[in-house]
C-alpha atoms as a PDB file:
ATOM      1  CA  UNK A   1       0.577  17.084   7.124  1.00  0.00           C
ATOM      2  CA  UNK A   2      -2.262  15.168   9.224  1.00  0.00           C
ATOM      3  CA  UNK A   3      -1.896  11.287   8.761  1.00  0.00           C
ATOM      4  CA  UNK A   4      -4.764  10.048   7.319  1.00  0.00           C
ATOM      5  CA  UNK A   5      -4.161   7.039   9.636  1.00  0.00           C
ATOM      6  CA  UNK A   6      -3.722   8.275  13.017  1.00  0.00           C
ATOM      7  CA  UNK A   7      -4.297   5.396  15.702  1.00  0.00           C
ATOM      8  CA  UNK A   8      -1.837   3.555  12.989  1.00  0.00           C
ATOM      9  CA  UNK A   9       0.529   6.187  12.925  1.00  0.00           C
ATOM     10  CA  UNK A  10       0.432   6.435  16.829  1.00  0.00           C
ATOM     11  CA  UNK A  11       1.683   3.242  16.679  1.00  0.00           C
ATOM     12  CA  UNK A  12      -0.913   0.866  16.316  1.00  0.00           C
ATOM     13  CA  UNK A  13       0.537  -0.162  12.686  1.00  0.00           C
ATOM     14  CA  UNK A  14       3.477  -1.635  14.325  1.00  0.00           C
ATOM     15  CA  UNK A  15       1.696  -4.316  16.363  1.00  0.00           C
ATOM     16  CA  UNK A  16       0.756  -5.642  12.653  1.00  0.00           C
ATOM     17  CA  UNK A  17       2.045  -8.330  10.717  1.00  0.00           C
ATOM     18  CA  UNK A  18       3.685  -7.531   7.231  1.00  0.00           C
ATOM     19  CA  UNK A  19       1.052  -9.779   5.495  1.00  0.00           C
ATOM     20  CA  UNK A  20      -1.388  -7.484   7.357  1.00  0.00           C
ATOM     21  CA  UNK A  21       0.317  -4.214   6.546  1.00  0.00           C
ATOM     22  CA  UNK A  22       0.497  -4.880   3.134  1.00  0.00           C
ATOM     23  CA  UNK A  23      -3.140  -6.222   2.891  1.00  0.00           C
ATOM     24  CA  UNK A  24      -4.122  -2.570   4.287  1.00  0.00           C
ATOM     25  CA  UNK A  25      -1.478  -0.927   1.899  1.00  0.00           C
ATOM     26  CA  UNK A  26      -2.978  -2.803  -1.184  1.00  0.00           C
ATOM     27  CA  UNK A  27      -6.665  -1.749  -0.050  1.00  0.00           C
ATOM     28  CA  UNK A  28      -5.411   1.645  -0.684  1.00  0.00           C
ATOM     29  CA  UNK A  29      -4.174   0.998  -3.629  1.00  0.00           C
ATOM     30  CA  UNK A  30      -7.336  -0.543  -4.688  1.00  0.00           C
ATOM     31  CA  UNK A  31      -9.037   2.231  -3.877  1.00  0.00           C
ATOM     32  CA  UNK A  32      -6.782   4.148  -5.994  1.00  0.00           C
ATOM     33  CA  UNK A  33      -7.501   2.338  -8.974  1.00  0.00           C
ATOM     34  CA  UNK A  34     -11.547   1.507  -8.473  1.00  0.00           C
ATOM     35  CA  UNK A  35     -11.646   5.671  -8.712  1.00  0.00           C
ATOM     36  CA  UNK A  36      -8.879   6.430 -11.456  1.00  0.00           C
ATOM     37  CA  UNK A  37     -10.932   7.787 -14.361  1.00  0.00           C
ATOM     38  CA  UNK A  38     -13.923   8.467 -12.143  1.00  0.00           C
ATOM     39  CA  UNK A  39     -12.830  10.869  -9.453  1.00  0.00           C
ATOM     40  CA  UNK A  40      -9.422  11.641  -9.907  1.00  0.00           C
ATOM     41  CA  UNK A  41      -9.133  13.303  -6.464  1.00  0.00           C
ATOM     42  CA  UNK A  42     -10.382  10.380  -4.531  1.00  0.00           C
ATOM     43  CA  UNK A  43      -7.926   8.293  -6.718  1.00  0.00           C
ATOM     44  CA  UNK A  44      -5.662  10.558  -5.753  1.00  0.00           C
ATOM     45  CA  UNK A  45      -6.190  10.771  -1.987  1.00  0.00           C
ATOM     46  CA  UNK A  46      -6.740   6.917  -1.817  1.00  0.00           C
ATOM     47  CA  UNK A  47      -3.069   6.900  -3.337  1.00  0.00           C
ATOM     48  CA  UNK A  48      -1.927   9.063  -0.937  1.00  0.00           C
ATOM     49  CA  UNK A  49      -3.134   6.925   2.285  1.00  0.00           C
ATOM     50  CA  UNK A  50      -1.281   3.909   0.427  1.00  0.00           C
ATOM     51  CA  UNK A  51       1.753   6.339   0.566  1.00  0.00           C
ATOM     52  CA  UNK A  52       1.383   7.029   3.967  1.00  0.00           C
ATOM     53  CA  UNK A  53       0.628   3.397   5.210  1.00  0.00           C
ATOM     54  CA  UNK A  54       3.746   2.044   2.850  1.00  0.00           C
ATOM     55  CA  UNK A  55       6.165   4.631   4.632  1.00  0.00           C
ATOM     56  CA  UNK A  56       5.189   3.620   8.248  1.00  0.00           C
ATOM     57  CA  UNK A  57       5.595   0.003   7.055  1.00  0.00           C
ATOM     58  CA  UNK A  58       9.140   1.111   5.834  1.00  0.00           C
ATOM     59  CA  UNK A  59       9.735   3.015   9.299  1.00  0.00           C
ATOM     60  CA  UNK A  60       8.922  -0.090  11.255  1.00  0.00           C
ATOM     61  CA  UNK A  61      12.360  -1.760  13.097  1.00  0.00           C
ATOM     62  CA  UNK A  62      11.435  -5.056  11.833  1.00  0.00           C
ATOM     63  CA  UNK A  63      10.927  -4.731   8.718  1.00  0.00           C
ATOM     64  CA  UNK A  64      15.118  -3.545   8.047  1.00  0.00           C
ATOM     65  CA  UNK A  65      15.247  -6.829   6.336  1.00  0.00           C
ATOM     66  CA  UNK A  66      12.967  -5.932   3.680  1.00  0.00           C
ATOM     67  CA  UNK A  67      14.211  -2.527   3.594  1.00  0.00           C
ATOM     68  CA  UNK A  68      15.047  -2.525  -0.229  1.00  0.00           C
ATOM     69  CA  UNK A  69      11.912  -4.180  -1.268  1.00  0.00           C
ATOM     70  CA  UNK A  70      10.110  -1.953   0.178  1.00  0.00           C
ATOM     71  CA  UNK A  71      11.482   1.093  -1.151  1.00  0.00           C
ATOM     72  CA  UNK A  72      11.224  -0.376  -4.652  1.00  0.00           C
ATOM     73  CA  UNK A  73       7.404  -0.893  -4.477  1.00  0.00           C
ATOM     74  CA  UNK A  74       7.217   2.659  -3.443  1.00  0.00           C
ATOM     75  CA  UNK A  75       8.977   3.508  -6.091  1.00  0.00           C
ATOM     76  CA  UNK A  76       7.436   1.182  -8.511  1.00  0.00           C
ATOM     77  CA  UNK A  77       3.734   2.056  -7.206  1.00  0.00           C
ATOM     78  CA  UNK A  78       4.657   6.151  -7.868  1.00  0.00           C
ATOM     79  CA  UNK A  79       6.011   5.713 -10.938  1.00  0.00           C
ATOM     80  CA  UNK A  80       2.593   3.411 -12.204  1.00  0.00           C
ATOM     81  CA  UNK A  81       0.249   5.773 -10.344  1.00  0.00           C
ATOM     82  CA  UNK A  82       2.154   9.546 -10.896  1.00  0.00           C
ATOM     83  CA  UNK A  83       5.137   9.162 -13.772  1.00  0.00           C
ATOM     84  CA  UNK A  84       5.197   7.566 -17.048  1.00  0.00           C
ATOM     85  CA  UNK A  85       4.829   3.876 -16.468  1.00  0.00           C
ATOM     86  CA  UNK A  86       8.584   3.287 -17.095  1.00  0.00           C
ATOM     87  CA  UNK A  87       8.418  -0.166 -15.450  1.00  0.00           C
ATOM     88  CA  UNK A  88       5.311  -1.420 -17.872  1.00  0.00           C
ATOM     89  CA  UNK A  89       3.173  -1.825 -14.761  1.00  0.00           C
ATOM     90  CA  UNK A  90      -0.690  -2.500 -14.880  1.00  0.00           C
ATOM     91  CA  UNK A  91      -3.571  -1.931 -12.732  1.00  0.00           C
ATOM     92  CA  UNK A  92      -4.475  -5.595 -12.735  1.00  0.00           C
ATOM     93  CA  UNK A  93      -0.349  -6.515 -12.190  1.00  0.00           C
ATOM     94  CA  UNK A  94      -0.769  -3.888  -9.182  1.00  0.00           C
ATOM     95  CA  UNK A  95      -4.267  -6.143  -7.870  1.00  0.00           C
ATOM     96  CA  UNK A  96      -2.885  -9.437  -8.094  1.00  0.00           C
ATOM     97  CA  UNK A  97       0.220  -8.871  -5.934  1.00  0.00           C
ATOM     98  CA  UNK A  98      -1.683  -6.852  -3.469  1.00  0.00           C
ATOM     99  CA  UNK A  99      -4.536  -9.655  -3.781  1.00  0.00           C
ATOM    100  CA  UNK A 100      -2.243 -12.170  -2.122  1.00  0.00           C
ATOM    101  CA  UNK A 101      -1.475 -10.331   0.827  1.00  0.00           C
ATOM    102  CA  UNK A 102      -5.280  -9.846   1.449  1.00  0.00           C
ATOM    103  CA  UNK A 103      -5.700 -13.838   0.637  1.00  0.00           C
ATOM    104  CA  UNK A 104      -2.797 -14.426   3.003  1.00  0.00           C
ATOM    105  CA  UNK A 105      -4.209 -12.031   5.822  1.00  0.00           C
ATOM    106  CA  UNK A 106      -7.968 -13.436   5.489  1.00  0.00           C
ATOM    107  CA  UNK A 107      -6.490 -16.934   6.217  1.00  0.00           C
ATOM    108  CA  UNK A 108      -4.651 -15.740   9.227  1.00  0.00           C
ATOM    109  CA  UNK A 109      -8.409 -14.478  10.716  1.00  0.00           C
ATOM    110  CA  UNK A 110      -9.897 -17.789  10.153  1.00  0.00           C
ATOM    111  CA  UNK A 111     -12.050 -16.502   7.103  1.00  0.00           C
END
C-alpha cells in the first residue's frame, strides 16, 4: 500500500509534537466527516489517511507512554466511522476532541 503521507512516513512525522500529530490526525478525520453522506469515497479515503497518520503516531518511540490511548482511539474512531457505533460516539464528540489539539497546535505557531 502507498502512504498517502510519504515525506511523513519517511520520517518527517516523527520530528512532530503529539499536539501536532494529533491536530493533523483530527484534520483527517474532519475531512472524513465534512464528506460522509456526500461522497462516501472521499469520506472514506480521508478516513483512511487518519488511519495511516494515527498508526505512525502509534509507531513513534516516544509516544510508548501513550501506547494504550492510542490504540483505543483507533479503535474507538473505527468502530464510529466503519462498525456499529457500539461506544455511542458522535461526529460532533469526534470534532471537539480533535478541535483541541488544533487549538493547542495553533497556539504553539503564534496564531
Amino acid at each position: 500500500m502507498t502512504a498517502a503521507h510519504p515525506s511523513l512516513a519517511a520520517g518527517r512525522w516523527f520530528e512532530l509534537s503529539l499536539v501536532e500529530q494529533m491536530a493533523h490526525v483530527g484534520s483527517e478525520i474532519e475531512r472524513t466527516i465534512s464528506w460522509r453522506g456526500r461522497n462516501e469515497k472521499n469520506s472514506a479515503t480521508a478516513f483512511d489517511r487518519g488511519l495511516e497518520l494515527l498508526d505512525l503516531t502509534l509507531a513513534d518511540p516516544r509516544r510508548r507512554r501513550q501506547l494504550r490511548e492510542l490504540a483505543r482511539l483507533r479503535e474507538a474512531l473505527a468502530d464510529h466511522f466503519v462498525f456499529e457505533n457500539s461506544y455511542g460516539s458522535t461526529d460532533e464528540s469526534w470534532r471537539r476532541y480533535f478541535h483541541a489539539f488544533t487549538y493547542a497546535a495553533a497556539l504553539r505557531r503564534g496564531r
